[in-house]
C-alpha atoms as a PDB file:
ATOM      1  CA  UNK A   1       0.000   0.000   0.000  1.00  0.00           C
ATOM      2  CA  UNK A   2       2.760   2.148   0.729  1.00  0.00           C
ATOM      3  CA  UNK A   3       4.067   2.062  -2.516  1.00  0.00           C
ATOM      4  CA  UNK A   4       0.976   2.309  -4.434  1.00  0.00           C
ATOM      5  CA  UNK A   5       0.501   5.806  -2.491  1.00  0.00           C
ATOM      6  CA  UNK A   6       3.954   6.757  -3.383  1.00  0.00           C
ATOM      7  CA  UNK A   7       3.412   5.887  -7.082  1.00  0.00           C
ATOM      8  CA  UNK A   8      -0.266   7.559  -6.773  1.00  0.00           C
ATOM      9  CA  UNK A   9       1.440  10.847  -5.416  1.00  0.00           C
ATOM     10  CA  UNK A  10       4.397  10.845  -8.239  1.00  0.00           C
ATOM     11  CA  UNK A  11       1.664  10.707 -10.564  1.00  0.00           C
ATOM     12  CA  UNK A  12       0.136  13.398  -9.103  1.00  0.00           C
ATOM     13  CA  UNK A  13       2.897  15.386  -9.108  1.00  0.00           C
ATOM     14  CA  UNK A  14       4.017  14.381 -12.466  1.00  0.00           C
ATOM     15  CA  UNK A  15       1.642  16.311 -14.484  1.00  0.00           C
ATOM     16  CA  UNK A  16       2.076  19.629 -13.322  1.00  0.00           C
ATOM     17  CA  UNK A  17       5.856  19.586 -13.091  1.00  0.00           C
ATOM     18  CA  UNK A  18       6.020  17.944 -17.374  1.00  0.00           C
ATOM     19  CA  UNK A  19       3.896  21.320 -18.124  1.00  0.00           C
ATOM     20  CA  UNK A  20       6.118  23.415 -15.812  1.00  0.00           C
ATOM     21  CA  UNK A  21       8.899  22.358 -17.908  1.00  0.00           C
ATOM     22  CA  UNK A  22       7.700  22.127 -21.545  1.00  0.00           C
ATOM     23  CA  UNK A  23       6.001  25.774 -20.388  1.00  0.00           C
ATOM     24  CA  UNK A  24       9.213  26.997 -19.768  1.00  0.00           C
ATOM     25  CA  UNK A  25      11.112  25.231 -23.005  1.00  0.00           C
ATOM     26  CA  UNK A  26       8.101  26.358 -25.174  1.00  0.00           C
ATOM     27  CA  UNK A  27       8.795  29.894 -24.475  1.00  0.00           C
ATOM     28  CA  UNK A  28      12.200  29.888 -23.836  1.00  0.00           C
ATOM     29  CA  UNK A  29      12.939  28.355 -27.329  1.00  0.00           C
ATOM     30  CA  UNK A  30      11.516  31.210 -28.980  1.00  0.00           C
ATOM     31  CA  UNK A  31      14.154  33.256 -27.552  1.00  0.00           C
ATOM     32  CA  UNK A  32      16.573  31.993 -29.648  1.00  0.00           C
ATOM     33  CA  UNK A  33      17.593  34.274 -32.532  1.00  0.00           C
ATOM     34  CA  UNK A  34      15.930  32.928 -36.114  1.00  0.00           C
ATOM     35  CA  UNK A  35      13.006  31.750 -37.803  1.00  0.00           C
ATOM     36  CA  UNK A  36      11.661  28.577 -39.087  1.00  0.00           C
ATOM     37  CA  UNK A  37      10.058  30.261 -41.817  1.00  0.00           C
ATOM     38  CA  UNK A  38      13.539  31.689 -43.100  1.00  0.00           C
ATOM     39  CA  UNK A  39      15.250  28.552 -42.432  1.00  0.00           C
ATOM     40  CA  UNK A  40      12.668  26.005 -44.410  1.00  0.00           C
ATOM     41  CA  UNK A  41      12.462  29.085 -47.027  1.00  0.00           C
ATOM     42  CA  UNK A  42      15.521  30.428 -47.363  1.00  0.00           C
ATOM     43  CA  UNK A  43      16.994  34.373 -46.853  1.00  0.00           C
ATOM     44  CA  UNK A  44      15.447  35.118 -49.834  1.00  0.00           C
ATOM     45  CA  UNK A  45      12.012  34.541 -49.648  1.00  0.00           C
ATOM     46  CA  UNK A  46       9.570  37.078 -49.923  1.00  0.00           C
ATOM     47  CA  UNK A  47       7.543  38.093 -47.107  1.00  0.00           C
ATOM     48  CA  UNK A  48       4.000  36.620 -48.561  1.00  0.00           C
ATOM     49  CA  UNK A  49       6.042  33.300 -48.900  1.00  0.00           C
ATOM     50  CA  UNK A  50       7.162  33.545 -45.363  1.00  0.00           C
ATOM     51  CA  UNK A  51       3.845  34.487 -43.630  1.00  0.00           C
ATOM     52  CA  UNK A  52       2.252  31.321 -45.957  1.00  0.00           C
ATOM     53  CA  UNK A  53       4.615  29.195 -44.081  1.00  0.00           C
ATOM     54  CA  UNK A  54       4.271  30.382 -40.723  1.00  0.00           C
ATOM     55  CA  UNK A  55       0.596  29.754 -40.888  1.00  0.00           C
ATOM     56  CA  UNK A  56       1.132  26.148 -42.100  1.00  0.00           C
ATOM     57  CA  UNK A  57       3.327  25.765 -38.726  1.00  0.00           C
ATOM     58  CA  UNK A  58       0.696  27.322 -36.656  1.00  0.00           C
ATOM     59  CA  UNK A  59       3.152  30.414 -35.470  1.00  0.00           C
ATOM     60  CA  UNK A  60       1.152  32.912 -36.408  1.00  0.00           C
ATOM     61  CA  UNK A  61      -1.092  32.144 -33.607  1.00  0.00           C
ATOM     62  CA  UNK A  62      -0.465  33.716 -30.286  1.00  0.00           C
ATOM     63  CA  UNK A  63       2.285  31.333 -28.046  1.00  0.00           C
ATOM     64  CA  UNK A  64      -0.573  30.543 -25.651  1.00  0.00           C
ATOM     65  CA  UNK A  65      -2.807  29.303 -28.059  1.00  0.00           C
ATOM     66  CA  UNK A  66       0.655  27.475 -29.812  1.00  0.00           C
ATOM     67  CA  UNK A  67       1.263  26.193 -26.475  1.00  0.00           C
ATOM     68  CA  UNK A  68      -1.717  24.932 -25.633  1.00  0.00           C
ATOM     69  CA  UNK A  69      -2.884  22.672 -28.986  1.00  0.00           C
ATOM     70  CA  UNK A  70       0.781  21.379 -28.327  1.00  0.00           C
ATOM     71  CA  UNK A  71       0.199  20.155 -24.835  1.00  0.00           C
ATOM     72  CA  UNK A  72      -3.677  19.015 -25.794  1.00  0.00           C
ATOM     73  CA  UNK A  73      -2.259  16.950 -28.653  1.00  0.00           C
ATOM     74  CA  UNK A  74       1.376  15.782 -26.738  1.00  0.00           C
ATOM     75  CA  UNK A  75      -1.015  14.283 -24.100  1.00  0.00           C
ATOM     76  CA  UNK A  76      -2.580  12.357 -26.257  1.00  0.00           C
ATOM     77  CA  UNK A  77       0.713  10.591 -27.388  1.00  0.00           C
ATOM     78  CA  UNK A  78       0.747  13.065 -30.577  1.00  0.00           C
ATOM     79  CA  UNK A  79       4.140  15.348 -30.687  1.00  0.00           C
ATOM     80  CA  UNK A  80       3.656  17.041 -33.928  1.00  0.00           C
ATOM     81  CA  UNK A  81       4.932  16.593 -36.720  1.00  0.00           C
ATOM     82  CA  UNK A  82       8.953  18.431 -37.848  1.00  0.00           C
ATOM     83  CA  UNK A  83       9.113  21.789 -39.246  1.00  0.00           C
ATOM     84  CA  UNK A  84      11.739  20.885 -41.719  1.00  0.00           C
ATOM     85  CA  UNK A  85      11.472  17.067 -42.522  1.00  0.00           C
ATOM     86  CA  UNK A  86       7.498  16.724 -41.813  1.00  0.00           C
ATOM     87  CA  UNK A  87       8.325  13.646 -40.431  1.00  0.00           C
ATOM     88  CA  UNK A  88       6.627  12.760 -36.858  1.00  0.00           C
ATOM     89  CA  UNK A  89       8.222  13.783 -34.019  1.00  0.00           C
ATOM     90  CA  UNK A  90       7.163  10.462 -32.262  1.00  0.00           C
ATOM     91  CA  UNK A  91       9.164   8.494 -34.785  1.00  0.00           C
ATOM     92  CA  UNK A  92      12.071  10.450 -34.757  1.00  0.00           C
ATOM     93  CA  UNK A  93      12.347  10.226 -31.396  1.00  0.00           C
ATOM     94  CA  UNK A  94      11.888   6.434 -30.916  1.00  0.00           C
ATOM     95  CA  UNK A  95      14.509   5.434 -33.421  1.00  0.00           C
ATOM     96  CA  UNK A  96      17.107   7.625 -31.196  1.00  0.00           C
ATOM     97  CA  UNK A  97      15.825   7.250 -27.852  1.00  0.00           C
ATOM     98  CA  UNK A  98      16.793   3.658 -27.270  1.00  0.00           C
ATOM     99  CA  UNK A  99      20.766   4.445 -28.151  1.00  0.00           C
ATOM    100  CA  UNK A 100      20.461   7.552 -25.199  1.00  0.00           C
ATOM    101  CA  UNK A 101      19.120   4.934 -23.240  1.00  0.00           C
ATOM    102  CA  UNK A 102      21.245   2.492 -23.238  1.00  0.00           C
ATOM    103  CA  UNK A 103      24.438   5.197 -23.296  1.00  0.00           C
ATOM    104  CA  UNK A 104      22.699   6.168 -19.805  1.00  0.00           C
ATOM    105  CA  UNK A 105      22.375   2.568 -18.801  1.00  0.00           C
ATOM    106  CA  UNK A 106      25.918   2.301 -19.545  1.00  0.00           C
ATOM    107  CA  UNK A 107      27.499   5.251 -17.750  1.00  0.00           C
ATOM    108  CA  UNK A 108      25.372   4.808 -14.630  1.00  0.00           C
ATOM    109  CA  UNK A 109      26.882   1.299 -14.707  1.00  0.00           C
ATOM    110  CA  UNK A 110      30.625   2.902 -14.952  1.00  0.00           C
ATOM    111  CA  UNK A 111      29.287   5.330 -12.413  1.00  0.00           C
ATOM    112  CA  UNK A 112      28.473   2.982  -9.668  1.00  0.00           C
ATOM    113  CA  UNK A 113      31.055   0.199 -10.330  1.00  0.00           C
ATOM    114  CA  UNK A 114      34.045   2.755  -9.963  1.00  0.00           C
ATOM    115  CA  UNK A 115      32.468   5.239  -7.105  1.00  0.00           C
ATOM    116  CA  UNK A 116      30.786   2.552  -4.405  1.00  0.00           C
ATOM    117  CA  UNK A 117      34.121   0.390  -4.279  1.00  0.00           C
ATOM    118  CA  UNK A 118      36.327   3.384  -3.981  1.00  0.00           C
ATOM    119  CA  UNK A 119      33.931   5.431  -1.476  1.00  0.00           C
ATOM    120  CA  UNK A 120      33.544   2.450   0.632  1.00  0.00           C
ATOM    121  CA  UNK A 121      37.921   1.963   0.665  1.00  0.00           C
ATOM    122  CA  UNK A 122      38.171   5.729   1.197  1.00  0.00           C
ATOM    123  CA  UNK A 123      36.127   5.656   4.236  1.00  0.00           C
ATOM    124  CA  UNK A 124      37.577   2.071   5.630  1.00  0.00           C
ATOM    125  CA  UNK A 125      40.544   3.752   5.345  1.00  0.00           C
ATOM    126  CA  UNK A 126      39.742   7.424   6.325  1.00  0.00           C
ATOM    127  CA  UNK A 127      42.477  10.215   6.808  1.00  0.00           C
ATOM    128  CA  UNK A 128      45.081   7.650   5.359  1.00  0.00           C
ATOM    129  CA  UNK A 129      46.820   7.930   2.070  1.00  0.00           C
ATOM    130  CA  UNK A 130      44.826   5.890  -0.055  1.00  0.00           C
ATOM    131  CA  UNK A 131      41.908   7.970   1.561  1.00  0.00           C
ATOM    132  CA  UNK A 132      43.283  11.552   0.396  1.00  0.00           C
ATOM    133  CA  UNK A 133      44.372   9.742  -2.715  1.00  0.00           C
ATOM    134  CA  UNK A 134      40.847   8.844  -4.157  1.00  0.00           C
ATOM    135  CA  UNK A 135      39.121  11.860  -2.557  1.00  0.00           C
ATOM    136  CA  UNK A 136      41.748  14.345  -4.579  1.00  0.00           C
ATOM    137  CA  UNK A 137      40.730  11.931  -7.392  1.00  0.00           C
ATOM    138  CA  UNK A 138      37.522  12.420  -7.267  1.00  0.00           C
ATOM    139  CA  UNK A 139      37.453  15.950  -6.984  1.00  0.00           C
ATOM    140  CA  UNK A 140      39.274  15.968 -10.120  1.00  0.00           C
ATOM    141  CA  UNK A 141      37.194  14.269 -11.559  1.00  0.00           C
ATOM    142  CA  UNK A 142      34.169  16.453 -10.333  1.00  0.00           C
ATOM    143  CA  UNK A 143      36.331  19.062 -12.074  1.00  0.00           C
ATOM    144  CA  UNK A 144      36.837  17.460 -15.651  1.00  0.00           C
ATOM    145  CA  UNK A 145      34.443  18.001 -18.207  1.00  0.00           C
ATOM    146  CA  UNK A 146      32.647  15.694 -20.026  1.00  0.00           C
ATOM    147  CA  UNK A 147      33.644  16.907 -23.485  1.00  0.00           C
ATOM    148  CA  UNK A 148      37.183  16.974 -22.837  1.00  0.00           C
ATOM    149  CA  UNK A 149      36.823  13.499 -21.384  1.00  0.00           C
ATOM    150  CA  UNK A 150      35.574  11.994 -24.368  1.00  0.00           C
ATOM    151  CA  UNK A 151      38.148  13.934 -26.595  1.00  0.00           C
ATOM    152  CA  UNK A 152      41.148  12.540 -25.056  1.00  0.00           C
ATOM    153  CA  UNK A 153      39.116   8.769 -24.519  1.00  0.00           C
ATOM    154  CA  UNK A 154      39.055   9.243 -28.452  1.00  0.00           C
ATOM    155  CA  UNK A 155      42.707  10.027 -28.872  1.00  0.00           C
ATOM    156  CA  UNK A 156      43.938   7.765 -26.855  1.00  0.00           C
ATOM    157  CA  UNK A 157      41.739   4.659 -27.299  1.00  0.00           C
ATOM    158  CA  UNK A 158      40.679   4.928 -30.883  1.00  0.00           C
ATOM    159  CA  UNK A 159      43.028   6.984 -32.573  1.00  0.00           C
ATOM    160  CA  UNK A 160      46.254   5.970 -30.358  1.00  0.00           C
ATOM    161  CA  UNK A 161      45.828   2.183 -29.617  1.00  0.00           C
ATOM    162  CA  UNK A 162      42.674   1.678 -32.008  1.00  0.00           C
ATOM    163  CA  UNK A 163      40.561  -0.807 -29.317  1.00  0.00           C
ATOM    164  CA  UNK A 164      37.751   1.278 -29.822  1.00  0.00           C
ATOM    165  CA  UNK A 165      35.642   3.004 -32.631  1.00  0.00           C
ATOM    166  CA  UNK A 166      35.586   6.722 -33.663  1.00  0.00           C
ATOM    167  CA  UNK A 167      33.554   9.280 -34.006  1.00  0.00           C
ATOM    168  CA  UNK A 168      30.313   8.051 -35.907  1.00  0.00           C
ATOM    169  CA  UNK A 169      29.254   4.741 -36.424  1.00  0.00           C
ATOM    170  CA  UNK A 170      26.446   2.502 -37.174  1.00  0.00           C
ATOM    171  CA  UNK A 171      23.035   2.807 -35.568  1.00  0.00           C
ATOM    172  CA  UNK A 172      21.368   0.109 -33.535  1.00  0.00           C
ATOM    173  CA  UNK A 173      18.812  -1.295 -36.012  1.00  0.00           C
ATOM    174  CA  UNK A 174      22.215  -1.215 -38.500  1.00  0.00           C
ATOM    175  CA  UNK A 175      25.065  -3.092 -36.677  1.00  0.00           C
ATOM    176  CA  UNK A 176      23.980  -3.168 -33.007  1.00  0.00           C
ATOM    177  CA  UNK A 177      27.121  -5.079 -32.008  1.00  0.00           C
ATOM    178  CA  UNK A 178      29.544  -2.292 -33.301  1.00  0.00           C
ATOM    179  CA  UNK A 179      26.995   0.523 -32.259  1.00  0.00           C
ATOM    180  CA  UNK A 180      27.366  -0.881 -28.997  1.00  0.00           C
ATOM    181  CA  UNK A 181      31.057  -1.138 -29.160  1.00  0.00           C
ATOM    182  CA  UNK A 182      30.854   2.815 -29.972  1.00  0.00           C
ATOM    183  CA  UNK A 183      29.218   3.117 -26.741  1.00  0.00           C
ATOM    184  CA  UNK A 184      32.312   2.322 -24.671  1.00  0.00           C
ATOM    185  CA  UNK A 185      34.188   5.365 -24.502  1.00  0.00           C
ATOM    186  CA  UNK A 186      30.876   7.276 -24.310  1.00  0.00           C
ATOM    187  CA  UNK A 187      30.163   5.980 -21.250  1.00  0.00           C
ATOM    188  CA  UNK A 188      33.351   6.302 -20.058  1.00  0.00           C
ATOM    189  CA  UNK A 189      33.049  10.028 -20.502  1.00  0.00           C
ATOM    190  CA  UNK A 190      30.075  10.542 -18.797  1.00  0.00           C
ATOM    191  CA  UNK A 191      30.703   7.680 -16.212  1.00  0.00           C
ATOM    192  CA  UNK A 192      33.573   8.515 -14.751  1.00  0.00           C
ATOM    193  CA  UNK A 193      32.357  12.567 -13.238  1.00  0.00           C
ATOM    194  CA  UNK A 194      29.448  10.602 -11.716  1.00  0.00           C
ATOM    195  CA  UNK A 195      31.676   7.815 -10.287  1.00  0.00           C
ATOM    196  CA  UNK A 196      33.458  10.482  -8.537  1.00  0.00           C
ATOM    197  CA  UNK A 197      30.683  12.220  -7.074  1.00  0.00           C
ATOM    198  CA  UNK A 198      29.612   8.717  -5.905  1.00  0.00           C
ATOM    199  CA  UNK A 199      32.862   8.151  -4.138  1.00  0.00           C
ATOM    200  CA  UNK A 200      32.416  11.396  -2.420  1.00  0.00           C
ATOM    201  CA  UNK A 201      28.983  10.718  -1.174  1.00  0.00           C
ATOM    202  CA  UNK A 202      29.312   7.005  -0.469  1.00  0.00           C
ATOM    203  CA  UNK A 203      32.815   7.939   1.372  1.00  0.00           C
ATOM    204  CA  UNK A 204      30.829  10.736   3.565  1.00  0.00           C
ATOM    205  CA  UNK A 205      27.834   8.200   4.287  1.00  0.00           C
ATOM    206  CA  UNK A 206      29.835   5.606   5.253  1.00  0.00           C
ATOM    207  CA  UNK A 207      32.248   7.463   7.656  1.00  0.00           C
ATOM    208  CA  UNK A 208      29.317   8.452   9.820  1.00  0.00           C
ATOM    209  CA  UNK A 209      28.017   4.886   9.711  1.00  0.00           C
ATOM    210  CA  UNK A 210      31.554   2.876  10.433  1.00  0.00           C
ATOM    211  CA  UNK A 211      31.797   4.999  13.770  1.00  0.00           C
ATOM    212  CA  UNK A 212      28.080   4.604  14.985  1.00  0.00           C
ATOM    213  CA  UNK A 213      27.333   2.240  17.950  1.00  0.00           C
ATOM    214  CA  UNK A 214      25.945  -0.596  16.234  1.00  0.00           C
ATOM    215  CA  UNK A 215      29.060  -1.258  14.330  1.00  0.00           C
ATOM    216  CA  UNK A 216      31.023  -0.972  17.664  1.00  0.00           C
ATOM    217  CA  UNK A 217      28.178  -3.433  18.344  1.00  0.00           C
ATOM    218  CA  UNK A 218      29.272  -5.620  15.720  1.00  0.00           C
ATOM    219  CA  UNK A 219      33.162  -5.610  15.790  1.00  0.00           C
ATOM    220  CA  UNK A 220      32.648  -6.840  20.043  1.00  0.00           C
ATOM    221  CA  UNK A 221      30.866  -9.754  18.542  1.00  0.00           C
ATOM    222  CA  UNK A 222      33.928 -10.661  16.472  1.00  0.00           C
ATOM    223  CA  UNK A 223      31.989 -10.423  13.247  1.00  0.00           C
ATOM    224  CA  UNK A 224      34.258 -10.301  10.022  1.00  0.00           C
ATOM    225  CA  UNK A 225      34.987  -6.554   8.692  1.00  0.00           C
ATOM    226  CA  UNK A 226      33.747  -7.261   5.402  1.00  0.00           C
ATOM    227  CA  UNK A 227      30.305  -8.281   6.558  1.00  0.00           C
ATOM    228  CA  UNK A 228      30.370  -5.523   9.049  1.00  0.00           C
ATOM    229  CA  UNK A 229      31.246  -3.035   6.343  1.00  0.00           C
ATOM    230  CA  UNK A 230      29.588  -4.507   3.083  1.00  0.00           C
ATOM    231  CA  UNK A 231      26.422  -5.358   4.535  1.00  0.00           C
ATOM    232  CA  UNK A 232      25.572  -3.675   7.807  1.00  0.00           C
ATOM    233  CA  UNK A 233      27.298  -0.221   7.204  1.00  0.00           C
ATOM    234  CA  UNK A 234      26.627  -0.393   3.528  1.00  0.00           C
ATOM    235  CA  UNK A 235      22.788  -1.178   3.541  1.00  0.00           C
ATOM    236  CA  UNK A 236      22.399   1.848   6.142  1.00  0.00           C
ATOM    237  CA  UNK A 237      24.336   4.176   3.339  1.00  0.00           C
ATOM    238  CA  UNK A 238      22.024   3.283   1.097  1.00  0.00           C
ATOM    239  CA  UNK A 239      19.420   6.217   1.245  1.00  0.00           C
ATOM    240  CA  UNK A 240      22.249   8.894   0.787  1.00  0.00           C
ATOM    241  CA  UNK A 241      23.491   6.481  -2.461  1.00  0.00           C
ATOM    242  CA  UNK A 242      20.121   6.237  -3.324  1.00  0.00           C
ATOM    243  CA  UNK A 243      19.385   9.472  -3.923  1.00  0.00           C
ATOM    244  CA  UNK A 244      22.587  10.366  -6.021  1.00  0.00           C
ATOM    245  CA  UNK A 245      21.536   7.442  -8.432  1.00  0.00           C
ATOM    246  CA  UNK A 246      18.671   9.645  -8.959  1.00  0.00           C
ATOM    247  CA  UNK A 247      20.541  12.579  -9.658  1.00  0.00           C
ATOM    248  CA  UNK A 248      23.159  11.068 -11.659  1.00  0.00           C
ATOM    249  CA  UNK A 249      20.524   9.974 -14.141  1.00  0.00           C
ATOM    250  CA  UNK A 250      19.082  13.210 -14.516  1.00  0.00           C
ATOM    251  CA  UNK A 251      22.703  14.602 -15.036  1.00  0.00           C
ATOM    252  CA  UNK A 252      23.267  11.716 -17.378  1.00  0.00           C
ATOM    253  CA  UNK A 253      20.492  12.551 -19.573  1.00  0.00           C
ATOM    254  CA  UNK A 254      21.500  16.096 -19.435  1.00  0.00           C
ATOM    255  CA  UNK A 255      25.424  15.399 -20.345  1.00  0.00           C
ATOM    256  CA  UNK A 256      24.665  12.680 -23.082  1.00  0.00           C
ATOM    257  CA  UNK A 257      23.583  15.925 -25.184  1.00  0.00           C
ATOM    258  CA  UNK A 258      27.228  17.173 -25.214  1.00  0.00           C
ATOM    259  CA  UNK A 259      28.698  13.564 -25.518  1.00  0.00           C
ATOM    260  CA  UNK A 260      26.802  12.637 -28.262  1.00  0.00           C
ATOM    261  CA  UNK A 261      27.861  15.569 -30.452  1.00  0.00           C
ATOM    262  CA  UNK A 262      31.796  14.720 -29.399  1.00  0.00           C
ATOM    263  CA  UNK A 263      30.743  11.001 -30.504  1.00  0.00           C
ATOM    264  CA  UNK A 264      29.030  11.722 -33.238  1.00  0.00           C
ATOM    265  CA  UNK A 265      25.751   9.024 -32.273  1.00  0.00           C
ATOM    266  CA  UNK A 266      22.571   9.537 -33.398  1.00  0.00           C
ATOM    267  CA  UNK A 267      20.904   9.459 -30.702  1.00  0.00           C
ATOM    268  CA  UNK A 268      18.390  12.461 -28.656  1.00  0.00           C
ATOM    269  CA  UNK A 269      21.011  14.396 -28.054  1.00  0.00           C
ATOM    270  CA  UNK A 270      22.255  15.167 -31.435  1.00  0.00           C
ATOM    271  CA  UNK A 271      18.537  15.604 -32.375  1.00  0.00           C
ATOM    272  CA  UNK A 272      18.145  17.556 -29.963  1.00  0.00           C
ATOM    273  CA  UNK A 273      21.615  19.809 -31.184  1.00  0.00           C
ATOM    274  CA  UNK A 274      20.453  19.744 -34.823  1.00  0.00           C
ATOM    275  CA  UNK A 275      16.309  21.191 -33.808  1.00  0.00           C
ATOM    276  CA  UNK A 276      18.255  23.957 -31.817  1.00  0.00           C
ATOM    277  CA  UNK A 277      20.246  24.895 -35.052  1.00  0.00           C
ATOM    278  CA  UNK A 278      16.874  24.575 -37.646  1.00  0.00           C
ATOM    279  CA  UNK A 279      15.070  26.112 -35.375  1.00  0.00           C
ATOM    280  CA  UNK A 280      12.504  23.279 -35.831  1.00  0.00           C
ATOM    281  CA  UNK A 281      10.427  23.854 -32.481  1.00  0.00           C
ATOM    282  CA  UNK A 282       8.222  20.649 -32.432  1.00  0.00           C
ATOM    283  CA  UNK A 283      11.023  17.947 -32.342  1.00  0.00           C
ATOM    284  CA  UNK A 284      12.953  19.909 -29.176  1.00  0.00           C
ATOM    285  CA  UNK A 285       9.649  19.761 -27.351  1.00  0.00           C
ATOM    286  CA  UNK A 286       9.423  16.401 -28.251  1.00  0.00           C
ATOM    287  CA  UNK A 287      12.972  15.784 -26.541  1.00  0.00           C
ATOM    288  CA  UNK A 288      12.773  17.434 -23.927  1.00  0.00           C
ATOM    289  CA  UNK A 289       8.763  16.174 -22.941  1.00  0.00           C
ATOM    290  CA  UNK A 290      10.574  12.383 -23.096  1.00  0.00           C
ATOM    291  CA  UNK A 291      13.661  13.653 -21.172  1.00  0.00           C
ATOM    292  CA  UNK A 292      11.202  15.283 -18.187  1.00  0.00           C
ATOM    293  CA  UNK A 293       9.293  12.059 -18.677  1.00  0.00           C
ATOM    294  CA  UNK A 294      12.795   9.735 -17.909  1.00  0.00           C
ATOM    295  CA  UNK A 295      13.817  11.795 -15.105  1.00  0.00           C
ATOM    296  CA  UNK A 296      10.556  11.813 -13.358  1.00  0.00           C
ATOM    297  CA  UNK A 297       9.991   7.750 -13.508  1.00  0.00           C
ATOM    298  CA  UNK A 298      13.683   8.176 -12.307  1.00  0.00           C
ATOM    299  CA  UNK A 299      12.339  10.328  -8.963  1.00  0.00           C
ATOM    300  CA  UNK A 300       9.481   7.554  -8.339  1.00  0.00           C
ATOM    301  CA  UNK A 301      11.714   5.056  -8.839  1.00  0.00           C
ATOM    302  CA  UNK A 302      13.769   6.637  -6.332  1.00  0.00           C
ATOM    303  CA  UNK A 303      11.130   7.385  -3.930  1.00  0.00           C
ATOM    304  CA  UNK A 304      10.104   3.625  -3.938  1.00  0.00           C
ATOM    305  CA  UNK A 305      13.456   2.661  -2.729  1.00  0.00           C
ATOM    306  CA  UNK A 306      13.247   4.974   0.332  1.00  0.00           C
ATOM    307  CA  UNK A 307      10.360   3.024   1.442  1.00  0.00           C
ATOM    308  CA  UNK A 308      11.605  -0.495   0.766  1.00  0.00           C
ATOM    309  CA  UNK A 309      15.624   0.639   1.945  1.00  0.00           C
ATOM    310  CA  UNK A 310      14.156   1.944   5.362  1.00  0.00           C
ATOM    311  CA  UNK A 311      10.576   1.032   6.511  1.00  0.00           C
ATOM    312  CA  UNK A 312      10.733   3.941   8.879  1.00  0.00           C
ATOM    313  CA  UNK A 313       9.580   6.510   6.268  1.00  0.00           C
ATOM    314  CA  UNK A 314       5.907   6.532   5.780  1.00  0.00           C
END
């Protein structure tokens, strides 16, 4: 019952916050210096020509009224259709979503197998050298950005030693073994800053946990460390870890933009890139309506956990 009222509340909760942010994205978006008109016309065009087009797109109407028969039809599973291809929005984005997914998938995996080991070691070991050695890590890490990341993955690993693919590639429904070979040092990029926030918060959680009485508890009855450490201490880490999954996947999504446009993969991001520069409004609220939708089944998923990680919370 208690998570059926979490997942009722989420839901709740859902709808206002997707029209929060495609409200936002909608109007922000027109901010941005051009016109779809001039871009699916041309600089030449003469103004007649232009204002037929924007009526075709609807953008002579005023932005509320836009606004709203976008919402009315997105919430009825119809995005629109592209300003400059005319194909569907919906389609567009379901060939490339499941490569972001999986490139998410795949970092949060790098993510959590580098930053739980090494957070749990730094705090085992706290104040020590290998302790100040994998913090400073880490916050270099924190500091390194993802597109610089991936650059020097590429020329080292593809271009230097050749173990991995380029730039470009195959798509999934092409070669999905070598498209997800060219996923590799993708993840990599985007793993490795959320590994290192991991660390940080794992190391931080566990600390307070190693020195609380019921590990003291523990160690008298002569239990071994590692059970003492990787499954009493650990498990009562696990709401702060919990909650930076969350976070990393929202930064994830947010990153894989950038990373896809080093990597050159079709996936939402570079959509996402190549709307911006056309100007083609429908298929970047597409994007983003999918990417709020991700990151909120993220939260509930999240919020789930709290109640099945400690029964406490109601």
């Amino acid at each position: 019952m208690r998570v059926l009222r979490v997942v009722g509340t989420s839901l709740l909760t859902a709808v206002p916050t997707l029209i929060l942010a495609t409200f936002i994205v909608f109007f922000m978006q027109r901010l941005i210096p051009g016109d779809p008109a001039v871009a699916l016309a041309g600089e030449y065009a003469t103004p007649e020509r232009l204002a037929e087009i924007r009526a075709d797109l609807g953008l002579d109407q005023p932005m509320l009224v836009q606004y709203w028969d976008w919402i009315r039809n997105a919430f009825t599973g119809n995005l629109g259709a592209s300003f400059l291809s005319g194909q569907p929005v919906t389609e567009q984005i379901l060939s490339r979503l499941p490569l972001t997914l999986l490139l998410t998938l795949f970092a949060l995996i790098v993510a959590v197998v580098i930053g739980l080991p090494t957070g749990v070691w730094a705090a085992q070991n706290a104040e020590s050298r290998l302790d100040r050695f994998l913090t400073t890590s880490a916050t270099l890490g924190l500091a390194m950005p993802n597109f610089w990341l991936g650059m020097m993955l590429i020329i080292v690993f593809s271009m230097g030693l050749g173990l991995f693919p380029g730039p470009g590639g195959p798509s999934l429904q092409d070669d999905p073994a070598e498209a997800l070979r060219g996923l590799v040092l993708p993840a990599m990029a985007l793993g490795l800053v959320g590994g290192a926030e991991i660390c940080r918060q794992v190391r931080s959680a566990m600390i307070e946990n190693l020195g609380a009485d019921y590990v003291r508890t523990h160690r008298a009855k002569a239990l071994p460390e590692s059970r003492i450490v990787w499954l009493h201490a650990l498990k009562n880490s696990s709401l702060p870890f919990a909650t930076i999954i969350g976070l990393q996947v929202s930064r994830l999504i947010g990153s894989a933009v950038v990373v896809e446009a080093v990597f050159g993969l079709p996936g939402l991001g570079s959509l996402v890139v190549d709307a911006t520069n056309q100007r083609d409004y429908a298929v970047i609220q597409g994007v983003v309506l999918v990417a709020a939708v991700v990151v909120l089944f993220t939260n509930t998923l999240v919020d789930i956990s709290y109640r099945l990680l400690d029964p406490r919370i109601s």
